[in-house]
Protein backbone atom coordinates (compact mmCIF):
# COMPACT_ATOMS: atom_id res chain seq x y z
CA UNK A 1 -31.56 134.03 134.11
CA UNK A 2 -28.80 137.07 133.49
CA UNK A 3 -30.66 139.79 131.58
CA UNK A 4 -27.19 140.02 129.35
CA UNK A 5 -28.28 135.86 128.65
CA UNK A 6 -31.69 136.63 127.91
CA UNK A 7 -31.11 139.66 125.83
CA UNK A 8 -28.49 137.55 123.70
CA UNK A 9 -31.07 134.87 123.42
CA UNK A 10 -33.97 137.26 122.06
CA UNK A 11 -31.37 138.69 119.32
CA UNK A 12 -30.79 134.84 118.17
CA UNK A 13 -34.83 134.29 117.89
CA UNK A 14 -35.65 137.68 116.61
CA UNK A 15 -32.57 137.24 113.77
CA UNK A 16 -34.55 134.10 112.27
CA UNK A 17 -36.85 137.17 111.22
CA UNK A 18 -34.86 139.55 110.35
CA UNK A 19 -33.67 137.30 107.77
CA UNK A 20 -36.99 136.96 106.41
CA UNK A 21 -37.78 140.49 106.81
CA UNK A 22 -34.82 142.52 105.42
CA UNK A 23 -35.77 141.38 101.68
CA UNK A 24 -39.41 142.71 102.56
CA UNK A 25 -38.95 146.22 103.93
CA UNK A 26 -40.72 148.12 100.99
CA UNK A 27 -43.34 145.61 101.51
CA UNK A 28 -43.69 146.00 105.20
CA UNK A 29 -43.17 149.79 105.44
CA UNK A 30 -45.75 150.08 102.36
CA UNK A 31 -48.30 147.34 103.72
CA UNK A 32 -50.20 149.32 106.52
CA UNK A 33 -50.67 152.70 104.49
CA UNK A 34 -53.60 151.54 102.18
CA UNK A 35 -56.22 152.07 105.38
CA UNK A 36 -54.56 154.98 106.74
CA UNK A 37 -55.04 156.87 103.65
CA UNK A 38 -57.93 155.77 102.98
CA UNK A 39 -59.13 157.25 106.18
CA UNK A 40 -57.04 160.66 105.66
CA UNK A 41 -58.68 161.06 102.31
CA UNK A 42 -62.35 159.86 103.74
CA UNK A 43 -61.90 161.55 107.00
CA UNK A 44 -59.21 164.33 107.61
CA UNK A 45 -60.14 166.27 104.03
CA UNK A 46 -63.67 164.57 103.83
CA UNK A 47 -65.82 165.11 106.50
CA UNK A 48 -62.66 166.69 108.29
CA UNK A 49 -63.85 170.60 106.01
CA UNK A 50 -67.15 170.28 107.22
CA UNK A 51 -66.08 169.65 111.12
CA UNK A 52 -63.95 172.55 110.90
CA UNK A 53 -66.23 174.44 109.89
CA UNK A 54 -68.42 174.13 113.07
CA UNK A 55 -65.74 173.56 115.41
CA UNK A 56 -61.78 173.49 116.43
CA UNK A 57 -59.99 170.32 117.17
CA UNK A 58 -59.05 169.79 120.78
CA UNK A 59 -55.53 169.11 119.47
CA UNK A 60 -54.10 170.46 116.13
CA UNK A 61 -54.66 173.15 113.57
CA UNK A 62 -57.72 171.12 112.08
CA UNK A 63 -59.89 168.03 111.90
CA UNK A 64 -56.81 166.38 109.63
CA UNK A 65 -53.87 167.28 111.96
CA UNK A 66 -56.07 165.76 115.08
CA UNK A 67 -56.71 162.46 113.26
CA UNK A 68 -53.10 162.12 112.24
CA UNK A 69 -50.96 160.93 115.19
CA UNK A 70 -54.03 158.19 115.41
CA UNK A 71 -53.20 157.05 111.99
CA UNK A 72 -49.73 156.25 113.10
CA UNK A 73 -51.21 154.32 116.21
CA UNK A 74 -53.56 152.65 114.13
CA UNK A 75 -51.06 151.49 111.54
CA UNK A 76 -48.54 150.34 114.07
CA UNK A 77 -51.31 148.50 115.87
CA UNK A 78 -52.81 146.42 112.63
CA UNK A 79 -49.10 145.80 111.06
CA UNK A 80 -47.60 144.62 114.60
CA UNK A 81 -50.74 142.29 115.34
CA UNK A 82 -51.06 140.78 111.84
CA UNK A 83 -47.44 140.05 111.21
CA UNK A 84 -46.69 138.98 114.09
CA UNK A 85 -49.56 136.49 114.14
CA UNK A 86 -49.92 135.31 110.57
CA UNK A 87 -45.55 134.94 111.14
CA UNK A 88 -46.61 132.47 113.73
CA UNK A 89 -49.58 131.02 112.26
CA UNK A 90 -47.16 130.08 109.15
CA UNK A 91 -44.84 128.56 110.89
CA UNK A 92 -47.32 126.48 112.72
CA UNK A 93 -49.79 125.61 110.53
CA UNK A 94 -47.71 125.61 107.06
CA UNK A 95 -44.02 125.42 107.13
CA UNK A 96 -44.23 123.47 110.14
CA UNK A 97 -41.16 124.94 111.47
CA UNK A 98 -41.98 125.66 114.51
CA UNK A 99 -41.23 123.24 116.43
CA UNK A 100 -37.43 123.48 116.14
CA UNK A 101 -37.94 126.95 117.14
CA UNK A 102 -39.05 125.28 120.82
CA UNK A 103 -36.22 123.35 120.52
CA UNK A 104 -34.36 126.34 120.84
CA UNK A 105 -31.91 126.21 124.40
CA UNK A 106 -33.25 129.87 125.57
CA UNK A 107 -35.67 131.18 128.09
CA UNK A 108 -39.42 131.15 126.84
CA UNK A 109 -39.21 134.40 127.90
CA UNK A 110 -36.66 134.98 124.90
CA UNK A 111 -39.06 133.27 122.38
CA UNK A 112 -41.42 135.54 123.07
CA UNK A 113 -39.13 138.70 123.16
CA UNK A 114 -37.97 137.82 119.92
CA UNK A 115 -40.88 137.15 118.47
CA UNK A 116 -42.41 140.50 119.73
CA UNK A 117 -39.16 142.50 118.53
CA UNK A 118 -39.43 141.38 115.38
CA UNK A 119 -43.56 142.55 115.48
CA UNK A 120 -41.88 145.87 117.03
CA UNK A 121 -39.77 146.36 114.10
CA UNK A 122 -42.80 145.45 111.23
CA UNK A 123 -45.23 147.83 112.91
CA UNK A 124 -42.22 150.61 113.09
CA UNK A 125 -41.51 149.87 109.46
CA UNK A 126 -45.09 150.71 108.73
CA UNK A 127 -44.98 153.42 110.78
CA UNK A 128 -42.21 155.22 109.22
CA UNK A 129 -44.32 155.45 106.09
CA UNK A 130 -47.40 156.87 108.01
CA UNK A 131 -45.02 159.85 109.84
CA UNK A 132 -43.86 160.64 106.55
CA UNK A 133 -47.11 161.08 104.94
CA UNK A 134 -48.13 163.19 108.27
CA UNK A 135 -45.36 165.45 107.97
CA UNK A 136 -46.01 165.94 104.19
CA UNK A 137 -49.43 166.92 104.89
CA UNK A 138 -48.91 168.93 107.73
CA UNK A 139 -45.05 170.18 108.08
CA UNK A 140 -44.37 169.21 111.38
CA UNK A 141 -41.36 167.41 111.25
CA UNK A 142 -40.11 167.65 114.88
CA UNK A 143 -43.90 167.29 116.11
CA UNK A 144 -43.85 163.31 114.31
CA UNK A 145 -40.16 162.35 115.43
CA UNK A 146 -39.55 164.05 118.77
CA UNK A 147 -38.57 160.87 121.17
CA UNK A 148 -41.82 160.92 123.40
CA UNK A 149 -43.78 160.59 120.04
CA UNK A 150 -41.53 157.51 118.87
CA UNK A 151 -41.68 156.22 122.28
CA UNK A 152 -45.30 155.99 122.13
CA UNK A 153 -45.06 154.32 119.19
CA UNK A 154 -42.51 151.58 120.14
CA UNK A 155 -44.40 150.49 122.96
CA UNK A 156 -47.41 150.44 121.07
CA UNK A 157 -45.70 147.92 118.88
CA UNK A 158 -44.91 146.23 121.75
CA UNK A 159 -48.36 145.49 123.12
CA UNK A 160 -49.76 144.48 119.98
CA UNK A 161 -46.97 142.17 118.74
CA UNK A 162 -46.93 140.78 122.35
CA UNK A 163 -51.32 140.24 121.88
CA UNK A 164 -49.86 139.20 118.43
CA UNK A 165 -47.57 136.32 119.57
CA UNK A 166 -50.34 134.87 121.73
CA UNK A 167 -52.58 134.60 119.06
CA UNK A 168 -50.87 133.34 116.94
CA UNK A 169 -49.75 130.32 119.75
CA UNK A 170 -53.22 129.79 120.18
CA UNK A 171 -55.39 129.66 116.54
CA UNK A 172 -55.57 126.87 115.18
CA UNK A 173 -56.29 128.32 111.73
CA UNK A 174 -55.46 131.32 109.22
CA UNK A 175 -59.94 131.74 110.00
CA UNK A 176 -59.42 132.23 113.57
CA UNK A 177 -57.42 134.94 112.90
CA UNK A 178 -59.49 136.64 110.93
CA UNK A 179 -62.00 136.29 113.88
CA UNK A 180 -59.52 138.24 116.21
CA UNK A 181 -59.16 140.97 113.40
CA UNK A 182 -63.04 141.48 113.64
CA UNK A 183 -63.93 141.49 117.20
CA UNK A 184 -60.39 142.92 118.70
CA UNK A 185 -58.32 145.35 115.74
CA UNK A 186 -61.34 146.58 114.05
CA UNK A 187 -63.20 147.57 116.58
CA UNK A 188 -60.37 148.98 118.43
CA UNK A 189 -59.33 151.17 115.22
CA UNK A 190 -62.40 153.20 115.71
CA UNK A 191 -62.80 152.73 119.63
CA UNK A 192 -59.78 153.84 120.40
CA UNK A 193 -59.97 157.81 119.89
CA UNK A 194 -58.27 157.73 116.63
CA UNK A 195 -61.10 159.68 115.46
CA UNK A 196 -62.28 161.54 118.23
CA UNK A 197 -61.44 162.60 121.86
CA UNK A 198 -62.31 160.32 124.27
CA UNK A 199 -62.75 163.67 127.04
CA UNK A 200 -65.67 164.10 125.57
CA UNK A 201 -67.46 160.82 125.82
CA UNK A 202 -69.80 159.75 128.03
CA UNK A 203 -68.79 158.31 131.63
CA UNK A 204 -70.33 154.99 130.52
CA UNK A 205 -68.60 155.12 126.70
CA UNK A 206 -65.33 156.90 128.50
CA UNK A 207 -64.88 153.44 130.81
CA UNK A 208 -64.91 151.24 128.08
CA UNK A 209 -62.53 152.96 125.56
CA UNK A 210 -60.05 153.31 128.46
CA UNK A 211 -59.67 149.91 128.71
CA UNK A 212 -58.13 149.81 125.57
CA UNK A 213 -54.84 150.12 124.99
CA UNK A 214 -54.67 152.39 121.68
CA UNK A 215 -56.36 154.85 123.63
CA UNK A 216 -53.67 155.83 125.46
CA UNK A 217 -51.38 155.39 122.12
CA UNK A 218 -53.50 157.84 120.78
CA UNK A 219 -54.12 160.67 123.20
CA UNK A 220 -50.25 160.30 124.13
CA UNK A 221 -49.02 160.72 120.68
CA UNK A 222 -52.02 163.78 120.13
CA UNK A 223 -50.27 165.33 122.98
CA UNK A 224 -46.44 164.65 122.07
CA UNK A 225 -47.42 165.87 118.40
CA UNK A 226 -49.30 169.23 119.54
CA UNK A 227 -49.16 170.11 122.85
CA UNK A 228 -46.77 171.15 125.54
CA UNK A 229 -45.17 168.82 128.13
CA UNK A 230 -47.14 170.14 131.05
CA UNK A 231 -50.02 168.97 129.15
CA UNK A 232 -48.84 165.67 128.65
CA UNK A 233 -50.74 162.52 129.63
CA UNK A 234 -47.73 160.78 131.64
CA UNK A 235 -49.82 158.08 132.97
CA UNK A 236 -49.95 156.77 129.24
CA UNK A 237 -46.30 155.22 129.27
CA UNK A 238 -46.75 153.58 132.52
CA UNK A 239 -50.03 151.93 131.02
CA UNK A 240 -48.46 150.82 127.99
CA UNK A 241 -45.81 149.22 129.87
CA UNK A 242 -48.01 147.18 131.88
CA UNK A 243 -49.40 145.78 129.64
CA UNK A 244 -46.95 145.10 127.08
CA UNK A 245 -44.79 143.38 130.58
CA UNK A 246 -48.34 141.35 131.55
CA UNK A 247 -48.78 140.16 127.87
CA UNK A 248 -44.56 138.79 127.55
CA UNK A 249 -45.03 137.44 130.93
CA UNK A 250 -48.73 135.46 129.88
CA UNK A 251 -45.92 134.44 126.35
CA UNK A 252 -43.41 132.98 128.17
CA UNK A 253 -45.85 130.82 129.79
CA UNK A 254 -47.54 129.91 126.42
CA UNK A 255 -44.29 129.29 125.09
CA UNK A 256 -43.43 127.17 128.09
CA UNK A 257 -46.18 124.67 127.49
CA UNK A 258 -46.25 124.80 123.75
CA UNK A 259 -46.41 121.45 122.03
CA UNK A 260 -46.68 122.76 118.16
């Protein structure tokens, strides 16, 4: 299929929710700041004086500034997965309008592009909200909105509205869901260095949190936000990628054998 085909036939799926999510955006861009600050508060000026006190942040001024490019990953990650499934899920299970969404005449591939840029563009929403309370507590504008940082952040929307779009093809009920929130997003909110750096874990611990994705979210954006280029973890884009491509490939497939 022509890439220019494709790329008109994702716009036509992900415009179904844009129309849907246009009347939301305070909704959206508010939804995924409740746990984030809840963490700053708990965390960054919590228990974030007392670490400072007995040591200095591998990245940042202070305990607050090092958990605060994790907050954006973290937000992006929970607001790209969840609406993106529970969008799904709703039209599935509720509306029952997904089926003429299969009837669509585009590329599986497509329906699952659209369906992840529209997850993409929740989870940025959300995101948005999260820089802005960063740069209010720290005043680092440039350090929250230089392009490597929003890069980071756009293709971590992109791995977890792709892992969003499966799930959602796959439960069979608003419950399962709630299962994958458990045993997948929650664990991988603390897991995945949001709250500490992973370069210091053990080689047993180290293996398994580099197997998750928001790992390298969060070390990249650390480094984008504080530290110079040359000390820049490249290989974190290239990861990010991968997956994000393996995940819209494993879609389309779903997609291709979808019945409901």
């Amino acid at each position: 299929m022509p890439l220019k085909t494709l790329w008109a036939d994702t716009l036509t799926v992900f415009w179904g929710d844009w129309l849907d999510l246009r009347v939301r955006i305070p909704q959206v861009a508010s939804s995924g700041l409740v746990s984030p600050l809840i963490y700053i508060l708990a965390f960054g000026l919590g228990l974030g004086s007392a670490i400072d006190q007995v040591s200095t942040p591998p990245a940042g001024d202070n305990y607050l500034e090092f958990i605060l490019p994790g907050m954006v990953a973290l937000s992006s990650m929970v607001i790209s997965f969840g609406g993106t499934t529970f969008s799904i899920c709703g039209d599935r299970l509720f509306t029952k309008t997904f089926e003429e969404m299969l009837l669509y005449p585009v590329h599986p591939l497509a329906l699952h592009l659209g369906k992840m840029l529209a997850g993409i563009v929740r989870g940025m929403m959300t995101a948005s909200s999260v820089i802005l309370v960063a740069v209010l507590f720290t005043g680092r504008i440039w350090s929250f909105v230089n392009p490597l940082f929003l890069l980071l952040v756009v293709l971590n929307c992109a791995v977890f509205a792709g892992l969003g779009v499966i799930v959602g093809l796959n439960v069979k009920s608003l419950e399962s869901v709630g299962l994958f929130n458990n045993f997948l997003i929650v664990p991988m909110s603390f897991l995945g260095g949001t709250f500490f750096d992973p370069t210091m874990l053990p080689p047993a611990l180290k293996a398994i949190v580099y197997l998750l994705p928001l790992t390298y979210t969060t070390i990249g954006l650390r480094a984008a936000a504080y530290k110079p280029l040359t000390e820049f973890p490249w290989y974190a884009i290239p990861v990010l990628i991968v997956v994000a491509v393996a995940l819209a490939l494993v879609g389309a497939q779903q997609f291709s054998t979808q019945q409901d």
